[in-house]
N, C-alpha and C. Protein backbone atom coordinates (compact mmCIF):
# COMPACT_ATOMS: atom_id res chain seq x y z
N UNK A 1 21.08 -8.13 -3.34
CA UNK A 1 19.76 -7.77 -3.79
C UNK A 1 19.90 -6.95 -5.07
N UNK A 2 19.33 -7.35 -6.09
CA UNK A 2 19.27 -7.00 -7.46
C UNK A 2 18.62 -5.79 -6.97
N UNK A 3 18.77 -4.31 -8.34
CA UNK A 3 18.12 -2.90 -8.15
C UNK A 3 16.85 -2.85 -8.12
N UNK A 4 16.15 -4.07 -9.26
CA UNK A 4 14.87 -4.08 -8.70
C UNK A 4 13.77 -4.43 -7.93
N UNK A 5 14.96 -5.14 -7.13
CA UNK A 5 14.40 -6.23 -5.63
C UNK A 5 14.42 -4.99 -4.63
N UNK A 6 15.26 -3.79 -4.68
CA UNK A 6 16.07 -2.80 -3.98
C UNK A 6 14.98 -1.96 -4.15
N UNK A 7 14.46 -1.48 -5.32
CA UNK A 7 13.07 -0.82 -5.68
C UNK A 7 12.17 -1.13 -4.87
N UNK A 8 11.27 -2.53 -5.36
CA UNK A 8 10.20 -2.80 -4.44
C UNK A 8 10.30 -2.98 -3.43
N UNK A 9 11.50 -2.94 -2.49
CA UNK A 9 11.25 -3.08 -1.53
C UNK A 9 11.79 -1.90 -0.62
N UNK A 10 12.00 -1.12 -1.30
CA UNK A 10 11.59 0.59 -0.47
C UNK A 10 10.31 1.06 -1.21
N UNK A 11 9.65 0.59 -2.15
CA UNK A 11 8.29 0.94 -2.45
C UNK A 11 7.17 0.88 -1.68
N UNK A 12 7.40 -0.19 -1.22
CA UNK A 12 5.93 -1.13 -0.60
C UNK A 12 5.73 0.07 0.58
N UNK A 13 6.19 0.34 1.63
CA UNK A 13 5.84 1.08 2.63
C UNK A 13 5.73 2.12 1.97
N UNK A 14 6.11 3.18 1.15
CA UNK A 14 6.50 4.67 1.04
C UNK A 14 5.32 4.81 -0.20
N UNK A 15 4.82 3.54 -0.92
CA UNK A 15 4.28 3.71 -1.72
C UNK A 15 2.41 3.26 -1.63
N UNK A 16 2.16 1.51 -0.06
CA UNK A 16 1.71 0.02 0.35
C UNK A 16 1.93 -0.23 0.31
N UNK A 17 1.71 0.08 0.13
CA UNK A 17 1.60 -0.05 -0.22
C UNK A 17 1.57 0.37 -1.27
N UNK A 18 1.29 0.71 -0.58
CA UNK A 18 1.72 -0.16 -1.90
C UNK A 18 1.51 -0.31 -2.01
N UNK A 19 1.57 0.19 -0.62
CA UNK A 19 3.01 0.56 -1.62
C UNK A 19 1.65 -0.67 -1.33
N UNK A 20 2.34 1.54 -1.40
CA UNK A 20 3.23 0.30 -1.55
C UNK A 20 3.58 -0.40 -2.46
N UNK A 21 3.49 -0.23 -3.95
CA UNK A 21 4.38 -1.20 -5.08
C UNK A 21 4.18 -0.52 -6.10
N UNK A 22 5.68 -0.24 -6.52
CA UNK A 22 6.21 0.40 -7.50
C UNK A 22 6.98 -0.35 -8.71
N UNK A 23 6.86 0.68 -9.52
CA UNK A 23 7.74 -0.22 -10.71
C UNK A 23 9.11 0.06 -10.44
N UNK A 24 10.16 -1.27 -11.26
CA UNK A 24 11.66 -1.11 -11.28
C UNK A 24 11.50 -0.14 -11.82
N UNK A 25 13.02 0.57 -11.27
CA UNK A 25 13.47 2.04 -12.04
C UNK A 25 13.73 1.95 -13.40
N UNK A 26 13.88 0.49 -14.07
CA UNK A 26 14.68 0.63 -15.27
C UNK A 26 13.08 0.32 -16.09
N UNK A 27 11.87 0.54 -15.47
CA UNK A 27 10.44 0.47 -16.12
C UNK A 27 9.72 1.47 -15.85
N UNK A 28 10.11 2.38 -15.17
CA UNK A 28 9.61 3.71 -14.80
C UNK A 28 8.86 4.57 -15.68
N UNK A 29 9.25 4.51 -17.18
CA UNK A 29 8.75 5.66 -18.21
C UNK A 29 8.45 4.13 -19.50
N UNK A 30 8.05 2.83 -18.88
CA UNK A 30 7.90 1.98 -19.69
C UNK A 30 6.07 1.26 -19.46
N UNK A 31 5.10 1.05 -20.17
CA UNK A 31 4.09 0.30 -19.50
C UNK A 31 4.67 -1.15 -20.45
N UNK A 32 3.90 -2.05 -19.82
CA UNK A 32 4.17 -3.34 -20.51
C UNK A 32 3.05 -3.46 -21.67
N UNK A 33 3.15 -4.04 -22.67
CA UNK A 33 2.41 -4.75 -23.89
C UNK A 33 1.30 -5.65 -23.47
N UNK A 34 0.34 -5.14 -23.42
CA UNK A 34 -0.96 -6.13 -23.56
C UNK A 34 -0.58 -7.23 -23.70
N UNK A 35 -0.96 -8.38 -22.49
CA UNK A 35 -0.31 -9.99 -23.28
C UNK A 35 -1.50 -10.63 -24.03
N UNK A 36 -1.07 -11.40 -24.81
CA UNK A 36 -2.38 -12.11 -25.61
C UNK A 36 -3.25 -12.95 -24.49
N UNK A 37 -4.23 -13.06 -24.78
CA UNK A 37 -5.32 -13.70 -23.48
C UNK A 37 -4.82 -15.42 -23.59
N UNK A 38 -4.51 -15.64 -24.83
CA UNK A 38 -4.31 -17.34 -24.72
C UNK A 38 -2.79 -17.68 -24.07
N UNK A 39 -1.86 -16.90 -24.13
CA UNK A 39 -0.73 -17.20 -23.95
C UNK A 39 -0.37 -16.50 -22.54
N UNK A 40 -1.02 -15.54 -21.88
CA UNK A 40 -0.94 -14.97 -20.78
C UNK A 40 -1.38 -15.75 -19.65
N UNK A 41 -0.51 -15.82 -18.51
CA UNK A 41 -1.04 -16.56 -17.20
C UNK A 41 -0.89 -15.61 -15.94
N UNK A 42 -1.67 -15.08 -15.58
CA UNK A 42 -1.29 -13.82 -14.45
C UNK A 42 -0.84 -14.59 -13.19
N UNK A 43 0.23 -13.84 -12.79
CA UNK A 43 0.71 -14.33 -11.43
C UNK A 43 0.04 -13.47 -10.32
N UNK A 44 -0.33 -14.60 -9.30
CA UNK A 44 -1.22 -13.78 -8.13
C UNK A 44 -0.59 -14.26 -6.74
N UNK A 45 -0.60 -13.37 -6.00
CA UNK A 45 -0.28 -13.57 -4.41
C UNK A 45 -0.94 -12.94 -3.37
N UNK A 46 -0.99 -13.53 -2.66
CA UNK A 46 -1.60 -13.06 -1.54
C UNK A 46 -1.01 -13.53 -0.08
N UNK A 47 -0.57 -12.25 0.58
CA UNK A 47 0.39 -12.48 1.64
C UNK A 47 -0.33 -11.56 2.80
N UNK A 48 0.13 -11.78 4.10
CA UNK A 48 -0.19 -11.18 5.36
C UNK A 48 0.74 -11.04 6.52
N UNK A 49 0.69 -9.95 6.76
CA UNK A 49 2.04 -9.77 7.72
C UNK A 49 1.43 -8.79 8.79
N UNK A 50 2.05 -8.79 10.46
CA UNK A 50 1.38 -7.87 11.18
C UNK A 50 2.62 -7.36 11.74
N UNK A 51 2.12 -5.97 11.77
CA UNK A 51 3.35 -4.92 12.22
C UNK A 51 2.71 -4.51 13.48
N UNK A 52 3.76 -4.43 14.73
CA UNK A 52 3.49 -3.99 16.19
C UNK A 52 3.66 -2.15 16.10
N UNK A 53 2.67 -1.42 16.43
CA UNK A 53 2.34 0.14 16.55
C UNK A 53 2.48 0.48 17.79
N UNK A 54 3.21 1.97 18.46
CA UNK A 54 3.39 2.28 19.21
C UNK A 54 2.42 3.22 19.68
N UNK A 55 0.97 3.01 19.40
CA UNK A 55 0.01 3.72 20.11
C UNK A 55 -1.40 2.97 20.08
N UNK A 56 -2.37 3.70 20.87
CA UNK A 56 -3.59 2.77 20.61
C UNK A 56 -4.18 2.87 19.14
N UNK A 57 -5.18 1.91 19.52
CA UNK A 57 -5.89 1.53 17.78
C UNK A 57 -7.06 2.51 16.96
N UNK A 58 -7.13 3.55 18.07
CA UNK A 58 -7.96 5.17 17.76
C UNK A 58 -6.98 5.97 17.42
N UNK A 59 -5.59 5.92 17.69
CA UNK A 59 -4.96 6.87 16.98
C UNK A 59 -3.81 6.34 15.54
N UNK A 60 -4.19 4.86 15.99
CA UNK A 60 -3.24 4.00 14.69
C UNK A 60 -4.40 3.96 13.31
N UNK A 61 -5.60 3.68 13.40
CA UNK A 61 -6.65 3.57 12.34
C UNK A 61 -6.59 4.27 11.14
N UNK A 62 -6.78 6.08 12.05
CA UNK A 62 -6.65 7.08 10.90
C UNK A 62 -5.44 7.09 10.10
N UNK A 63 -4.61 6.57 10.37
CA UNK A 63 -2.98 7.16 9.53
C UNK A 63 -3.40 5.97 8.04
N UNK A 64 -4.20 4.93 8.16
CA UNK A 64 -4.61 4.29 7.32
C UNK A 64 -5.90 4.68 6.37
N UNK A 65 -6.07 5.57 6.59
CA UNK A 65 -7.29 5.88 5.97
C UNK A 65 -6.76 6.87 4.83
N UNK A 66 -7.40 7.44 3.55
CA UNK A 66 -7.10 7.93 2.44
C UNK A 66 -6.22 9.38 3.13
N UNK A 67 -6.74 10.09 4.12
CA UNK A 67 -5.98 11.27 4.53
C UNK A 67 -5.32 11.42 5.54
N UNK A 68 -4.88 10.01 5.91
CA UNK A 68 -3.83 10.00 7.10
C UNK A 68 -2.75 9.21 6.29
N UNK A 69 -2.81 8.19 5.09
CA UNK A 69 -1.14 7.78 4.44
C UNK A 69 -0.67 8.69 4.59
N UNK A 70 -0.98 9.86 3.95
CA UNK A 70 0.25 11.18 3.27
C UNK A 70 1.10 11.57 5.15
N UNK A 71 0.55 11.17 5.92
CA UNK A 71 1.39 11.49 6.89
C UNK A 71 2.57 11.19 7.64
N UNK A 72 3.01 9.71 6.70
CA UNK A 72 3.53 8.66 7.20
C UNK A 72 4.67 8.43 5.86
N UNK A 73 4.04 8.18 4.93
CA UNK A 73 4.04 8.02 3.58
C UNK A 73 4.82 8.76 2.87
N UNK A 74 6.11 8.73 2.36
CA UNK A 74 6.81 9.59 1.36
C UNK A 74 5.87 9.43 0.12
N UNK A 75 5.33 8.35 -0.78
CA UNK A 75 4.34 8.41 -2.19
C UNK A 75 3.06 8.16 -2.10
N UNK A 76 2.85 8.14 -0.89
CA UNK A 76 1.04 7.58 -0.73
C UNK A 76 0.90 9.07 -0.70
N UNK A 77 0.10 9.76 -1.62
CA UNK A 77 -0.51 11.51 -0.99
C UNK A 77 -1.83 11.11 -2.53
N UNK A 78 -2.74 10.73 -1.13
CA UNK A 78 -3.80 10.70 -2.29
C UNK A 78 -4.83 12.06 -2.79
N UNK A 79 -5.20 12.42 -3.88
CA UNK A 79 -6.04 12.91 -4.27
C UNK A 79 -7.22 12.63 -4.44
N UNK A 80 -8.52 13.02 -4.24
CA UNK A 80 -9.79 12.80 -3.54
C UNK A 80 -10.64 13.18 -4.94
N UNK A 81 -11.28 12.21 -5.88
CA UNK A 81 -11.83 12.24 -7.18
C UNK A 81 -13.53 12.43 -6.49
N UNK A 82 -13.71 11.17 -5.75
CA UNK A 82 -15.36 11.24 -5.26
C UNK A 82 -14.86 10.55 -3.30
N UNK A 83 -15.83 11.02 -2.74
CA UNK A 83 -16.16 12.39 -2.79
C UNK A 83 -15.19 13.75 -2.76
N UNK A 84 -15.62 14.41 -2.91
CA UNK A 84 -14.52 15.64 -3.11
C UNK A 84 -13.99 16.14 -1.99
N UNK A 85 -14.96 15.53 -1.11
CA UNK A 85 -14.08 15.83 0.67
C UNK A 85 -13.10 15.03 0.81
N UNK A 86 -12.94 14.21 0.26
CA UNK A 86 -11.79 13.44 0.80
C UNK A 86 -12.44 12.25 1.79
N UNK A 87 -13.71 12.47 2.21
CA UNK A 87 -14.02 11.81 3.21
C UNK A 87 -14.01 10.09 2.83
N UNK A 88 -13.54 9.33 3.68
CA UNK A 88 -13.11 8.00 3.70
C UNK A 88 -14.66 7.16 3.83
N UNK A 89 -14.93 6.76 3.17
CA UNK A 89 -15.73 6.11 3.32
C UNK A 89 -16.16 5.02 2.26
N UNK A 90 -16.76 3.73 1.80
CA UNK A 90 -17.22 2.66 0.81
C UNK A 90 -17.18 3.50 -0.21
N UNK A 91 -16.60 3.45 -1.58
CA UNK A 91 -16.95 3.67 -3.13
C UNK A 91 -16.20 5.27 -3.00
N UNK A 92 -15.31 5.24 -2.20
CA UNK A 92 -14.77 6.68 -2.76
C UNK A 92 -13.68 6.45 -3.09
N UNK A 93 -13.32 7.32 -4.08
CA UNK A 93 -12.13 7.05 -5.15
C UNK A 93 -11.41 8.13 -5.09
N UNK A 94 -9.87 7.61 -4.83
CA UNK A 94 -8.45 8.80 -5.11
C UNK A 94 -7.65 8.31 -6.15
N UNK A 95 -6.71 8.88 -6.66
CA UNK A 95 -5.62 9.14 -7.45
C UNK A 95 -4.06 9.21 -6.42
N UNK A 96 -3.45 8.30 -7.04
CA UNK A 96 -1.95 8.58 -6.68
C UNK A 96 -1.16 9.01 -7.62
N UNK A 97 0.08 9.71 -7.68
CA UNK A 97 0.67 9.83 -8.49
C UNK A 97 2.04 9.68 -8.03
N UNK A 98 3.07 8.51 -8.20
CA UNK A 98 3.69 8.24 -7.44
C UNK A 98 4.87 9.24 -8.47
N UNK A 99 5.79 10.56 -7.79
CA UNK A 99 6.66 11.36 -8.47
C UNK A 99 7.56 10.40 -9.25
N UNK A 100 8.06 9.33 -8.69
CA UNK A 100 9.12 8.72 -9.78
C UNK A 100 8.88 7.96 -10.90
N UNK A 101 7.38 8.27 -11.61
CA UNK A 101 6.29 7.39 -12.21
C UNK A 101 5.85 8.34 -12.89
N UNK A 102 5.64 7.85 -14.07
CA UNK A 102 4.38 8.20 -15.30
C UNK A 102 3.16 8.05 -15.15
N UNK A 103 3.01 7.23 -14.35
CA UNK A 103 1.79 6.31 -14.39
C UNK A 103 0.84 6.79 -12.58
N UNK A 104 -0.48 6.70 -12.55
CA UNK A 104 -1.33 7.11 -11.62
C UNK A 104 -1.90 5.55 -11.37
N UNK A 105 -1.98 5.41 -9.82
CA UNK A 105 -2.79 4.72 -9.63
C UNK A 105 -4.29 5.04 -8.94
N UNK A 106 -5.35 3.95 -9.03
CA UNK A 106 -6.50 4.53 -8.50
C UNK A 106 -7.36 3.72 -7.16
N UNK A 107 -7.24 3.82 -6.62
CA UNK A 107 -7.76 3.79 -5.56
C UNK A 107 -9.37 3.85 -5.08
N UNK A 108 -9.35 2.73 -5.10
CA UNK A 108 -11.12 2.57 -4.35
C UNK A 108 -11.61 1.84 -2.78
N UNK A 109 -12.04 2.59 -2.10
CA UNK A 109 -12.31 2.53 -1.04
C UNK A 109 -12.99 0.91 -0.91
N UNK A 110 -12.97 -0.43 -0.88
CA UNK A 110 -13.84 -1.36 -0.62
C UNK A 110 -14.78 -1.48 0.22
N UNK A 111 -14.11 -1.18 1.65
CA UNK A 111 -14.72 -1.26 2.67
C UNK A 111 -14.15 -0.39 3.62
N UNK A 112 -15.33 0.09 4.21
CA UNK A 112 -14.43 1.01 5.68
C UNK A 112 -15.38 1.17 7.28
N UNK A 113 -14.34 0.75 7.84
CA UNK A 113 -15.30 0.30 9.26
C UNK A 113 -14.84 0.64 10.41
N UNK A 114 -15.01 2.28 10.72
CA UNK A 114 -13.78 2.05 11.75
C UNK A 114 -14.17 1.78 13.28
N UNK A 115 -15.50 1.34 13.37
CA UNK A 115 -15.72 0.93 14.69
C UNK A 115 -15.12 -0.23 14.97
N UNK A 116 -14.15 -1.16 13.61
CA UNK A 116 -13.65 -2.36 14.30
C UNK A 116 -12.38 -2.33 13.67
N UNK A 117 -12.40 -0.80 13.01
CA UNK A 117 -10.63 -0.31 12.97
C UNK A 117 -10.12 -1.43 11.43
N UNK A 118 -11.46 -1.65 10.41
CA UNK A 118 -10.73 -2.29 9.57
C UNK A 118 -10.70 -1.59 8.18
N UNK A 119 -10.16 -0.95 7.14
CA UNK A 119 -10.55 -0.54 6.06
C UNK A 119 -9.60 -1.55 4.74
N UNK A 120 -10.48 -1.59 3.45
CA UNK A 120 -9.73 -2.42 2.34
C UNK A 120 -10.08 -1.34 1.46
N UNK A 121 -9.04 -1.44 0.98
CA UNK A 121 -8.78 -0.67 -0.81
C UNK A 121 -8.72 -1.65 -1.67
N UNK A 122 -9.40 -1.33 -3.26
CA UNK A 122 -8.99 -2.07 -4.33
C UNK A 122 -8.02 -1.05 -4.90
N UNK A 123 -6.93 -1.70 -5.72
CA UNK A 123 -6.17 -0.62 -6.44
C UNK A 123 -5.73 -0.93 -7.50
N UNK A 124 -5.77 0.24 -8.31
CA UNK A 124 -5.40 -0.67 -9.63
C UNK A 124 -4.52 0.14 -10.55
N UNK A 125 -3.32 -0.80 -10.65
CA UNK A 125 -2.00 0.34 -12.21
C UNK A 125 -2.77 -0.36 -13.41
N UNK A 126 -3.42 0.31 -14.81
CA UNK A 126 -3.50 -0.28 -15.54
C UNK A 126 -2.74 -0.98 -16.63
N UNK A 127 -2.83 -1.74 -16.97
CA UNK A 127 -2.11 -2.98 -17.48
C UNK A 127 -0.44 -3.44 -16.75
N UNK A 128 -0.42 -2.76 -15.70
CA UNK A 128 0.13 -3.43 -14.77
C UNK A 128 -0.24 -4.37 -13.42
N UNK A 129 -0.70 -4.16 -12.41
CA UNK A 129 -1.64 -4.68 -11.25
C UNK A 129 -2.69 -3.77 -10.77
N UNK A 130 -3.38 -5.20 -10.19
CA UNK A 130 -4.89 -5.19 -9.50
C UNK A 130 -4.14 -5.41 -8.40
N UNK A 131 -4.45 -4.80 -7.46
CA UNK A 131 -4.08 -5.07 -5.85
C UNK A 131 -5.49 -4.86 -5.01
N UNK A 132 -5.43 -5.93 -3.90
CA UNK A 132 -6.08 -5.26 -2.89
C UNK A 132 -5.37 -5.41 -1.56
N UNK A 133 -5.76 -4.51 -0.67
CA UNK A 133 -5.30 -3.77 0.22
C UNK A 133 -5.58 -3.72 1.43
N UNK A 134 -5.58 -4.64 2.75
CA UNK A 134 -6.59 -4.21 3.34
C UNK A 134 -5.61 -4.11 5.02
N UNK A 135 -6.17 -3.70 6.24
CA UNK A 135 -5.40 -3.23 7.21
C UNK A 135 -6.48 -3.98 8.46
N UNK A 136 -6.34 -4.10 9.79
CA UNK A 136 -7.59 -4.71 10.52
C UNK A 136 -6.48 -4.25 11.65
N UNK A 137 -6.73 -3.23 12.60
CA UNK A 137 -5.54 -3.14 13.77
C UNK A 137 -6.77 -3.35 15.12
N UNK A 138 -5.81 -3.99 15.92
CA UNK A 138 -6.43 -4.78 16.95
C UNK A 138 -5.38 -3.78 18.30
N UNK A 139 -6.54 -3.52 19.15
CA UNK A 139 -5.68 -2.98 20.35
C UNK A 139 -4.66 -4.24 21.20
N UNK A 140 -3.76 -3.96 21.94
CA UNK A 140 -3.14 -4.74 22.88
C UNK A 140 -3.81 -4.45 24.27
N UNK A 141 -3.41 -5.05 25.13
CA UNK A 141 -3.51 -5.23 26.56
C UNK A 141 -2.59 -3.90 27.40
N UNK A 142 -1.51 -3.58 26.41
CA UNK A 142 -0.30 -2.44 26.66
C UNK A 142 -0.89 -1.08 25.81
N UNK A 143 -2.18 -1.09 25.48
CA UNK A 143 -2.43 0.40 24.84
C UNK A 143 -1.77 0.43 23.24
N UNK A 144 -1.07 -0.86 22.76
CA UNK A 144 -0.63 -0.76 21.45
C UNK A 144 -1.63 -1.03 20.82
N UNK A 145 -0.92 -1.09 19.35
CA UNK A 145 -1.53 -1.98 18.57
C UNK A 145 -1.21 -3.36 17.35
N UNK A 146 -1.74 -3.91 17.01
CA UNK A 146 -1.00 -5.09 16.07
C UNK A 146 -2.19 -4.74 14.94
N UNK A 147 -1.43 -4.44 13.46
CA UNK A 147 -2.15 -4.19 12.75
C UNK A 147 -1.67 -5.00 11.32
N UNK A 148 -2.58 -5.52 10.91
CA UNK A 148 -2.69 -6.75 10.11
C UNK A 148 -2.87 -6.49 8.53
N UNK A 149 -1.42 -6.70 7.71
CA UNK A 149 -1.69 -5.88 6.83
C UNK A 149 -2.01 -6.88 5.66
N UNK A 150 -2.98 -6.97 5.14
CA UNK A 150 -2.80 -8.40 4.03
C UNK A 150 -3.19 -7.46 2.59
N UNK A 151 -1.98 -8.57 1.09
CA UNK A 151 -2.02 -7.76 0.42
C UNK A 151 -2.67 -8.99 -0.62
N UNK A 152 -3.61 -8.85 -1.97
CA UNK A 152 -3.68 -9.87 -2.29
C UNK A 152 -3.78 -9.12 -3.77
N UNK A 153 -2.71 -9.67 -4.73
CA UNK A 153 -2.40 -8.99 -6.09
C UNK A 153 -2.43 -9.65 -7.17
N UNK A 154 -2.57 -9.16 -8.50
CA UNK A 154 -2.35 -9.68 -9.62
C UNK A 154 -2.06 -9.03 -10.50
N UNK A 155 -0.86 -9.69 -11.33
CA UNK A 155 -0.46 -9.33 -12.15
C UNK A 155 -1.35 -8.92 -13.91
N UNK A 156 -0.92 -7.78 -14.49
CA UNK A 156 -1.51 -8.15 -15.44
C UNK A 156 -1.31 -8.02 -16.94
N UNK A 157 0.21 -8.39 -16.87
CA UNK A 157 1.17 -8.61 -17.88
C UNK A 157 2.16 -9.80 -17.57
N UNK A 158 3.10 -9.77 -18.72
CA UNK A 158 4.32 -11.17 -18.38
C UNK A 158 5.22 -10.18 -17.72
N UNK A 159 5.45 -8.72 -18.13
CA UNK A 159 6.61 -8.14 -17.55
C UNK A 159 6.18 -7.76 -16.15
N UNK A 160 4.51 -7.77 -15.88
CA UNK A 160 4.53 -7.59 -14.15
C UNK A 160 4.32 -8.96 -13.67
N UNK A 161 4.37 -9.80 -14.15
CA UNK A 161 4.76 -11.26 -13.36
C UNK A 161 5.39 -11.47 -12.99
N UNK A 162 6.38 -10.97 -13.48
CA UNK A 162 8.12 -11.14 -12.95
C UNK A 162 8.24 -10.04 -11.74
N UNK A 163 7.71 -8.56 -11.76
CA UNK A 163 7.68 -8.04 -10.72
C UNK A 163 7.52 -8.41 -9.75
N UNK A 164 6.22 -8.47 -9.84
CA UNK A 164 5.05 -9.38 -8.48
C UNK A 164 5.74 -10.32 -7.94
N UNK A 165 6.38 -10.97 -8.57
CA UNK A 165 6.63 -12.36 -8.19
C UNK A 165 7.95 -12.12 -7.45
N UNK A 166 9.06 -11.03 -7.72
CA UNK A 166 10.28 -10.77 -7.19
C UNK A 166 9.87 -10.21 -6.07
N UNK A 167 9.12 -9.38 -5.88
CA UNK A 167 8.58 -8.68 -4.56
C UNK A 167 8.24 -9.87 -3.79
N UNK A 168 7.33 -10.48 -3.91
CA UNK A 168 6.48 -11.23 -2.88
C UNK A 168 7.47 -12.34 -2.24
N UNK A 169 8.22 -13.08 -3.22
CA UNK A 169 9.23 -13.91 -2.83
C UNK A 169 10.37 -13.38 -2.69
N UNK A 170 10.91 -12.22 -2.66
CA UNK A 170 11.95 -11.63 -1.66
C UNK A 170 11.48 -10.60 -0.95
N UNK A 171 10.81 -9.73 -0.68
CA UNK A 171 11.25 -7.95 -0.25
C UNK A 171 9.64 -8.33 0.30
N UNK A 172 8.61 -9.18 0.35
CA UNK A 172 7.26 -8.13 0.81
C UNK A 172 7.79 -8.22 2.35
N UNK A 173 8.26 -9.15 3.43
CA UNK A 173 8.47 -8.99 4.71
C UNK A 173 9.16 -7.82 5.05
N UNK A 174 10.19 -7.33 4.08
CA UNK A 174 10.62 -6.44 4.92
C UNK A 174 9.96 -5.04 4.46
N UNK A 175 9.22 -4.60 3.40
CA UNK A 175 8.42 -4.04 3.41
C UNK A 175 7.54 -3.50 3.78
N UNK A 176 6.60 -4.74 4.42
CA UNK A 176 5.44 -4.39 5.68
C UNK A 176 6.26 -3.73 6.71
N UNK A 177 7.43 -4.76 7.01
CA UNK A 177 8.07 -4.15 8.33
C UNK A 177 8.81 -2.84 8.17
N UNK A 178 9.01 -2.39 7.40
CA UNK A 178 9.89 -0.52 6.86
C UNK A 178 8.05 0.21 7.42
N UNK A 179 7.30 -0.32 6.80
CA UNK A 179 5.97 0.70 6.87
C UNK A 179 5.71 0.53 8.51
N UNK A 180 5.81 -0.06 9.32
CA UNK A 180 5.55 -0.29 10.67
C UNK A 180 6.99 0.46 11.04
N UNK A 181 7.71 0.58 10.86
CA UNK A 181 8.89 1.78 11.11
C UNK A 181 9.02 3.15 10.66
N UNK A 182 8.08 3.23 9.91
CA UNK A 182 7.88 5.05 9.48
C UNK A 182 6.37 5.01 9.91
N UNK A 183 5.59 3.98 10.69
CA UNK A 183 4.45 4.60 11.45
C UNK A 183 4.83 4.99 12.65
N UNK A 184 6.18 4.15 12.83
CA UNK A 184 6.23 4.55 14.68
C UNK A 184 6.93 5.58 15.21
N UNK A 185 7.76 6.19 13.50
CA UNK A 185 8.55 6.89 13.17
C UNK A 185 7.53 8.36 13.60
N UNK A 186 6.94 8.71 12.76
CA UNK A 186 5.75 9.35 12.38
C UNK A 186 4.93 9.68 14.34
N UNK A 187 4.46 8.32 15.22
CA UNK A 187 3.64 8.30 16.23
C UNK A 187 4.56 8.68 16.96
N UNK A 188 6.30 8.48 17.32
CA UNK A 188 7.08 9.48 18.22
C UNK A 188 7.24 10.86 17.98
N UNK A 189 7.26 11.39 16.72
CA UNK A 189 7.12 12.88 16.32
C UNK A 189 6.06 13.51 16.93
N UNK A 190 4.73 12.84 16.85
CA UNK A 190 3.87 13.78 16.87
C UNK A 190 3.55 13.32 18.40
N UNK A 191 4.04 12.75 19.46
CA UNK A 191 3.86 12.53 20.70
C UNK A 191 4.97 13.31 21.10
N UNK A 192 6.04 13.52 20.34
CA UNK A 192 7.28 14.89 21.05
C UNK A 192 6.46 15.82 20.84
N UNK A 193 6.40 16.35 20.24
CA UNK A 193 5.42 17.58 19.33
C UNK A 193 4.84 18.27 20.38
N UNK A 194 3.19 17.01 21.17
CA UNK A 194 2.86 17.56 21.87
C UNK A 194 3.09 17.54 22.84
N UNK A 195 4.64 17.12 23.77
CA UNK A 195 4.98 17.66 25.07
C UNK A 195 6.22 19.00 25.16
């Protein structure tokens, strides 16, 4: 695995999402060049993967919401622009600032529903990617949960085409699956905690 296959794919969970999705290290203090509109073709994907949670779907929901990533999350720690509570809800907007990065991403609430446990983010690096984001966790029969992470992106340069495109066709599976291992990581701590 090339360093920057090695990147995105400790990004995606620590970041979503992502990372969840970060730039190669060797683009870190670099943005890409505006591509010309006639000669530019954005690369887009859209993938879905479901990670098995070791608790029910009332205590798996929140860790997805704008003030439960940072709990899970080594680079997700969002900052709360509107509303100023932080409170999760349609059209509210945070700031990331991922430490190994120049660059902020922004975060908009799409949708949020948690009576059926589903919330979507739009997100956006500028003149790098448009991402969206979205999570839908479904209880089990065993008190778990299966939570459904679909990511659907675009590029918006030639040098993040090549990103996008290295992520999605190598590293997004194991990605989703690292972030379903620092949730369950995260849901045994705080179930020792309280016995």
């Amino acid at each position: 695995m090339t360093r920057r296959k090695r990147c995105y794919a400790a990004a995606l969970p620590a970041t979503i999402a992502l990372w969840m999705i970060a730039l190669p290290v060797r683009a870190q203090h670099e943005h890409p060049e505006p591509a010309a509109p006639e000669s530019f073709e954005a690369v887009h994907y859209e993938r879905e993967r479901s990670i098995q949670l070791d608790a029910a779907p009332e205590l798996v929901f929140p860790l997805f919401e704008p003030s439960g990533l940072s709990s899970w999350s080594r680079t997700w720690k969002l900052e709360a622009l509107y509303p100023a509570s932080g409170e999760a809800r349609a059209g509210a907007v945070f700031l990331n600032h991922p430490a190994a990065h120049d660059f902020s991403t922004v975060w908009l609430v799409a949708d949020h529903d948690p009576r059926a446990q589903r919330i979507r983010y739009v997100i956006t690096i500028p003149e790098v990617e448009a991402w969206e984001l979205e999570v839908q966790c479904v209880g089990t029969p065993e008190g778990k949960t299966v939570a459904r992470v679909s990511y659907r992106i675009t590029a918006l340069s030639e040098r993040a085409n090549e990103w996008v495109r290295d992520f999605f066709e190598d590293d997004f599976e194991v990605g989703v699956d690292r972030m379903g291992t620092r949730i369950n990581e995260y849901l045994m701590k705080k179930e020792q905690a309280g016995h």
